[in-house]
PDB file of N, CA and C in Angstrom:
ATOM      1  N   UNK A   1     -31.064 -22.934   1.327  1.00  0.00           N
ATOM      2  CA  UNK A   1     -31.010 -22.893   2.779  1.00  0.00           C
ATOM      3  C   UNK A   1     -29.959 -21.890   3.256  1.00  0.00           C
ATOM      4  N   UNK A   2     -29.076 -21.928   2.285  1.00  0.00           N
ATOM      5  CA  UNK A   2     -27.444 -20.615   2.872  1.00  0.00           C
ATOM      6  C   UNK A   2     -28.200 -19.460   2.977  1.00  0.00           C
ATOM      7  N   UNK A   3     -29.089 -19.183   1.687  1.00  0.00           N
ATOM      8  CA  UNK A   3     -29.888 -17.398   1.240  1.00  0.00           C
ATOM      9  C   UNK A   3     -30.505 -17.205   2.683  1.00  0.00           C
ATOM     10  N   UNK A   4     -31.146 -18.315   3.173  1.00  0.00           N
ATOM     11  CA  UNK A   4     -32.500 -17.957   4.120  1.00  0.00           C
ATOM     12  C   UNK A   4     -31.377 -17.725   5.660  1.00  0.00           C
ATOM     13  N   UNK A   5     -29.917 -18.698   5.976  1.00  0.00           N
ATOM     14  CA  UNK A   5     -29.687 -18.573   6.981  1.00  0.00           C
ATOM     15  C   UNK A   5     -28.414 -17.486   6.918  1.00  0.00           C
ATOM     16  N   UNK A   6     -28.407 -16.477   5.794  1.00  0.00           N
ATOM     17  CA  UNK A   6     -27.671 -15.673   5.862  1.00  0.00           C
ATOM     18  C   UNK A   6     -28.605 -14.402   5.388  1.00  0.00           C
ATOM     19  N   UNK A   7     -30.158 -14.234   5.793  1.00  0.00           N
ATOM     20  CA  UNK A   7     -30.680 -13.190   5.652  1.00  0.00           C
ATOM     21  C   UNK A   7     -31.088 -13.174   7.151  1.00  0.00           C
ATOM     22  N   UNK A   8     -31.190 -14.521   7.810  1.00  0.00           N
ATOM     23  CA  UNK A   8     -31.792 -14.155   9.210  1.00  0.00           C
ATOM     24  C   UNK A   8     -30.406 -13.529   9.592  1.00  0.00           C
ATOM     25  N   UNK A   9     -29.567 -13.860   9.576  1.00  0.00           N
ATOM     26  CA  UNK A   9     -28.209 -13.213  10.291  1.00  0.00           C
ATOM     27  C   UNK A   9     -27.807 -11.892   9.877  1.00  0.00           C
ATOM     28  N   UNK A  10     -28.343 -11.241   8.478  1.00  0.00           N
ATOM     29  CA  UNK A  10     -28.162  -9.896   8.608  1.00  0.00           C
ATOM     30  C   UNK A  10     -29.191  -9.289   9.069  1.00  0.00           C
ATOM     31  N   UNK A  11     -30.698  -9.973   9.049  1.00  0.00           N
ATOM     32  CA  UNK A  11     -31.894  -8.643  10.027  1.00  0.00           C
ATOM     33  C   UNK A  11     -31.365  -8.846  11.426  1.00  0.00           C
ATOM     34  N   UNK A  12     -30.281  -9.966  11.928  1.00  0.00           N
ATOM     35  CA  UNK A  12     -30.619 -10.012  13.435  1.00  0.00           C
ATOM     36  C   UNK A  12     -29.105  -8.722  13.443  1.00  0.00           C
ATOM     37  N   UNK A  13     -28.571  -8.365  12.641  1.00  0.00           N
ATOM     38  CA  UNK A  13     -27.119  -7.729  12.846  1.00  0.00           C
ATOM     39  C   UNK A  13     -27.606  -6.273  12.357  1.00  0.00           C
ATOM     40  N   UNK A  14     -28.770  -6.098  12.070  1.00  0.00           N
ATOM     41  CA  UNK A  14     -29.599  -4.754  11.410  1.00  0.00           C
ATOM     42  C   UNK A  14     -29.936  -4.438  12.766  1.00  0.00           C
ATOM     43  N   UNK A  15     -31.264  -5.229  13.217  1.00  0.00           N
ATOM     44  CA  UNK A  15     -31.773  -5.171  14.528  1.00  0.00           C
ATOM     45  C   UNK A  15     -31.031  -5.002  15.702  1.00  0.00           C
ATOM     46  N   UNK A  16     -29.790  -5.694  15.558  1.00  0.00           N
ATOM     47  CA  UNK A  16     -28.935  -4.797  17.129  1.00  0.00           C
ATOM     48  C   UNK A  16     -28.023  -3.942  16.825  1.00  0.00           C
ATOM     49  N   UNK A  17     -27.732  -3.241  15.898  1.00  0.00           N
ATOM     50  CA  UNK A  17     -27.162  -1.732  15.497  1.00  0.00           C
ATOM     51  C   UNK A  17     -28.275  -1.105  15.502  1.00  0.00           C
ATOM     52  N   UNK A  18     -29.515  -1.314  15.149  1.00  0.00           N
ATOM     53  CA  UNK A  18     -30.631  -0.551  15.224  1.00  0.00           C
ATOM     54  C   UNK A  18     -31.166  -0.143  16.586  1.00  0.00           C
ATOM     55  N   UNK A  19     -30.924  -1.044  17.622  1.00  0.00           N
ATOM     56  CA  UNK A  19     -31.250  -0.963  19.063  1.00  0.00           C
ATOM     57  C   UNK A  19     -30.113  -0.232  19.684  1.00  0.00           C
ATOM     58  N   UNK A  20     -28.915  -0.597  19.438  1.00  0.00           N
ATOM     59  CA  UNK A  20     -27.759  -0.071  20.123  1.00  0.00           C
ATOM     60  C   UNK A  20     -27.187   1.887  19.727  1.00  0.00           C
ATOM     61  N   UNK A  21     -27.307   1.824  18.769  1.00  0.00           N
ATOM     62  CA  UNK A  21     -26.685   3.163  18.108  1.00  0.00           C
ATOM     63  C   UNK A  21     -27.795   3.735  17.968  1.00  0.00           C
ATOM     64  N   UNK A  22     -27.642   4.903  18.622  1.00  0.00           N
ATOM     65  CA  UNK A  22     -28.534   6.310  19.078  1.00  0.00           C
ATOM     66  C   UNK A  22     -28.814   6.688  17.493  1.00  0.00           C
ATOM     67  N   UNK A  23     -30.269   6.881  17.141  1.00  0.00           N
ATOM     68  CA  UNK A  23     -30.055   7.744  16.117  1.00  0.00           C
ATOM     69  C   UNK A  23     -31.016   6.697  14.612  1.00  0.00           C
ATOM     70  N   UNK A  24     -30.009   5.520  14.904  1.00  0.00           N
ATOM     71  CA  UNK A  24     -30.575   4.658  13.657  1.00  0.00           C
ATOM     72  C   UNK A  24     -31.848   3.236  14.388  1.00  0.00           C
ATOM     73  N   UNK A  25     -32.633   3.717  14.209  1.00  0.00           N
ATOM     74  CA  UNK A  25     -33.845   3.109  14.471  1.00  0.00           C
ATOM     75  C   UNK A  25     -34.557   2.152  13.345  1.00  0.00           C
ATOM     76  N   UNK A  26     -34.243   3.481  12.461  1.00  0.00           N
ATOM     77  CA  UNK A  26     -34.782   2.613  10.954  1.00  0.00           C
ATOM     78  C   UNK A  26     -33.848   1.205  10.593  1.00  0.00           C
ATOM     79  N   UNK A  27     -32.731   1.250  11.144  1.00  0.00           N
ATOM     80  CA  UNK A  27     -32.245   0.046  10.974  1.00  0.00           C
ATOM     81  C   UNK A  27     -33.009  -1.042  11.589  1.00  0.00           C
ATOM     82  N   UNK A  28     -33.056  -0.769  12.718  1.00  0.00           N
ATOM     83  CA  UNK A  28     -34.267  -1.872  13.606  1.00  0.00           C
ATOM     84  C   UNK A  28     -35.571  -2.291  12.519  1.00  0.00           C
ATOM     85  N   UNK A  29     -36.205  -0.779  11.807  1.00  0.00           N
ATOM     86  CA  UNK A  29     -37.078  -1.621  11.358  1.00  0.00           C
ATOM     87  C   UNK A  29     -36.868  -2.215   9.666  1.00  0.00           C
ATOM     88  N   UNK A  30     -35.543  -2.163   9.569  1.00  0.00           N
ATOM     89  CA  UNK A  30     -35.074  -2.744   8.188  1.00  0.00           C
ATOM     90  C   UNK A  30     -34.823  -4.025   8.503  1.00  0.00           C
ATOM     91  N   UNK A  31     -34.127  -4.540   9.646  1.00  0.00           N
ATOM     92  CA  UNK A  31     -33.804  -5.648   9.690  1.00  0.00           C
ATOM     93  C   UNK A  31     -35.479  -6.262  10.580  1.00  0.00           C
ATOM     94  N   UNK A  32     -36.070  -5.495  11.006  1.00  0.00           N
ATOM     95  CA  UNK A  32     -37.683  -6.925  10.890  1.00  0.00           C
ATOM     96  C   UNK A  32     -38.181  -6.885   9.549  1.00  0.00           C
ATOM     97  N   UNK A  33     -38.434  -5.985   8.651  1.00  0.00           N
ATOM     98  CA  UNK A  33     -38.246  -6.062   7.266  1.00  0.00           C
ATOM     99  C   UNK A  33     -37.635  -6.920   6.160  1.00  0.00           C
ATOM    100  N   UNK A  34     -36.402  -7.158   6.353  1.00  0.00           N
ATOM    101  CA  UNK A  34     -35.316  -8.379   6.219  1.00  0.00           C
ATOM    102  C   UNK A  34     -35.730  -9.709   7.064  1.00  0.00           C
ATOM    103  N   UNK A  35     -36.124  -9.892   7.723  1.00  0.00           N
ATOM    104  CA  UNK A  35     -36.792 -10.777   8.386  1.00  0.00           C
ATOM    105  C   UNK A  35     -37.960 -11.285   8.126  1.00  0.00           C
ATOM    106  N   UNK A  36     -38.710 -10.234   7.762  1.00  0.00           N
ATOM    107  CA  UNK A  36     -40.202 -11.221   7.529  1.00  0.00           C
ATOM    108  C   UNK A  36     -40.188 -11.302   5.882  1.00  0.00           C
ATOM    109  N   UNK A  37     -39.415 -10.412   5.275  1.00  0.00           N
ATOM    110  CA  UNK A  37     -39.157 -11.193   3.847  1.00  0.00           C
ATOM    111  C   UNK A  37     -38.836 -12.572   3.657  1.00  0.00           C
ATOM    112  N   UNK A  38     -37.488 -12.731   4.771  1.00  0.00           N
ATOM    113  CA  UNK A  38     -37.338 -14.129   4.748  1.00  0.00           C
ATOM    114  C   UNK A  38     -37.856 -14.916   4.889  1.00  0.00           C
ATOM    115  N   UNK A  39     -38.870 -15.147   6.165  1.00  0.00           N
ATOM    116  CA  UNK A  39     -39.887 -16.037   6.233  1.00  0.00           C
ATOM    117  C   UNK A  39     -40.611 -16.467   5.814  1.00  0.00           C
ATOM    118  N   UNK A  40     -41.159 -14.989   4.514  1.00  0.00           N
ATOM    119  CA  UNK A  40     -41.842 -15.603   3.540  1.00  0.00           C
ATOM    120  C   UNK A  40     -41.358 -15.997   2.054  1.00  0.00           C
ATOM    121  N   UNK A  41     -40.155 -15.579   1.825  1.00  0.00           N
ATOM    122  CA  UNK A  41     -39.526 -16.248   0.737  1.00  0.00           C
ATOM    123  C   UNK A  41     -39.645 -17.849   1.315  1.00  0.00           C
ATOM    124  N   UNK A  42     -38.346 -18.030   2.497  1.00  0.00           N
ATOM    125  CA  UNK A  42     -38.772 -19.637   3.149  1.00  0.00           C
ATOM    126  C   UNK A  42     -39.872 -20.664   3.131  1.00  0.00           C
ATOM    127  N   UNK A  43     -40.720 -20.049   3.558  1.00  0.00           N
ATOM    128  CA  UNK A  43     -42.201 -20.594   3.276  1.00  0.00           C
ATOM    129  C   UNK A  43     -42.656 -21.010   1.997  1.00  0.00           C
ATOM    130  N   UNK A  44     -42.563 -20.283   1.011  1.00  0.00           N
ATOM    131  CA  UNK A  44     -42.935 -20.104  -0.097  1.00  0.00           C
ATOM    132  C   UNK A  44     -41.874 -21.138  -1.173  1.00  0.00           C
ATOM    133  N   UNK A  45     -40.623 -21.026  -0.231  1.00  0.00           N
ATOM    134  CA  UNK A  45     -40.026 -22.080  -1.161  1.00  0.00           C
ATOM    135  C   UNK A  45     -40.399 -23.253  -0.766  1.00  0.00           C
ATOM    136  N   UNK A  46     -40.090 -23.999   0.814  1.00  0.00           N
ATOM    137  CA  UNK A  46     -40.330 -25.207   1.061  1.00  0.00           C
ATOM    138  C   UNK A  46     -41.807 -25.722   0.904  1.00  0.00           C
ATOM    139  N   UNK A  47     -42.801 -24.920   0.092  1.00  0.00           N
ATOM    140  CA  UNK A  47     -43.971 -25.210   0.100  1.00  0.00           C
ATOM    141  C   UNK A  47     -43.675 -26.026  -1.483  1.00  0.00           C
ATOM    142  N   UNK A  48     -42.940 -25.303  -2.215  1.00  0.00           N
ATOM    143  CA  UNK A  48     -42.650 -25.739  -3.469  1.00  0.00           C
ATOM    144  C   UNK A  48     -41.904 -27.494  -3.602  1.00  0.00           C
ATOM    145  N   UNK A  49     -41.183 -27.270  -3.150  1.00  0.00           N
ATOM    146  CA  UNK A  49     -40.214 -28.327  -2.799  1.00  0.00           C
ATOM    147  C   UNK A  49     -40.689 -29.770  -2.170  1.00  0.00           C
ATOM    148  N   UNK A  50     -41.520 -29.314  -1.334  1.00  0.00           N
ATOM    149  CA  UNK A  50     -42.547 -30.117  -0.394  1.00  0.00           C
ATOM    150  C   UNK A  50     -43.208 -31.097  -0.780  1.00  0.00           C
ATOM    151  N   UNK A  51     -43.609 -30.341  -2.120  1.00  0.00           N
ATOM    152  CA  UNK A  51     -44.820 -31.412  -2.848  1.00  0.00           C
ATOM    153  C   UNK A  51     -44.427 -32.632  -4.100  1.00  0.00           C
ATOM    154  N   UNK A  52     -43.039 -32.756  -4.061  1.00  0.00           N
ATOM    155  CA  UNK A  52     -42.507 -33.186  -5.064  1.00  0.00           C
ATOM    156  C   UNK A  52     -43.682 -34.967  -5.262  1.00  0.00           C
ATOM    157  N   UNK A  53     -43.614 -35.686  -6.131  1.00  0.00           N
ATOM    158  CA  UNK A  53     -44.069 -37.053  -6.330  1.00  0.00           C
ATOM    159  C   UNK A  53     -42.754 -38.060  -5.733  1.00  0.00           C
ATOM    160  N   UNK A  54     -42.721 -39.010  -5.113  1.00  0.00           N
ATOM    161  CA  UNK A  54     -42.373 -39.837  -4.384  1.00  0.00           C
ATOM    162  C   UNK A  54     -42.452 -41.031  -5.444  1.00  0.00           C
ATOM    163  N   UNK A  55     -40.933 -41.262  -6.027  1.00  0.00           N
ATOM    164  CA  UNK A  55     -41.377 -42.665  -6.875  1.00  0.00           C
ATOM    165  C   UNK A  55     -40.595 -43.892  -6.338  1.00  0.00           C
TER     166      UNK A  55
END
């Protein structure tokens, strides 16, 4: 849960140097990049986790 809530916090810190500073754009689209990785690492884990047997 730390990996996933310390990757949303660097695409969202990519994404507003990317918006703010003239020039670096590609940062903007590194950090939605960084972002939708995460979502799907996330996904992909709690799908795992999810299904455990209940004893």
């Amino acid at each position: 849960m730390a990996l996933v809530l310390f990757l949303v916090i660097v695409a969202l810190v990519l994404g507003i140097i990317g918006v703010l500073v003239e020039g670096l754009f590609f940062l903007l689209i590194l950090g939605v990049a960084v972002f939708l990785a995460d979502v799907a690492y996330a996904a992909l884990h709690w799908r795992r986790t999810g299904r455990r047997p209940v004893r």
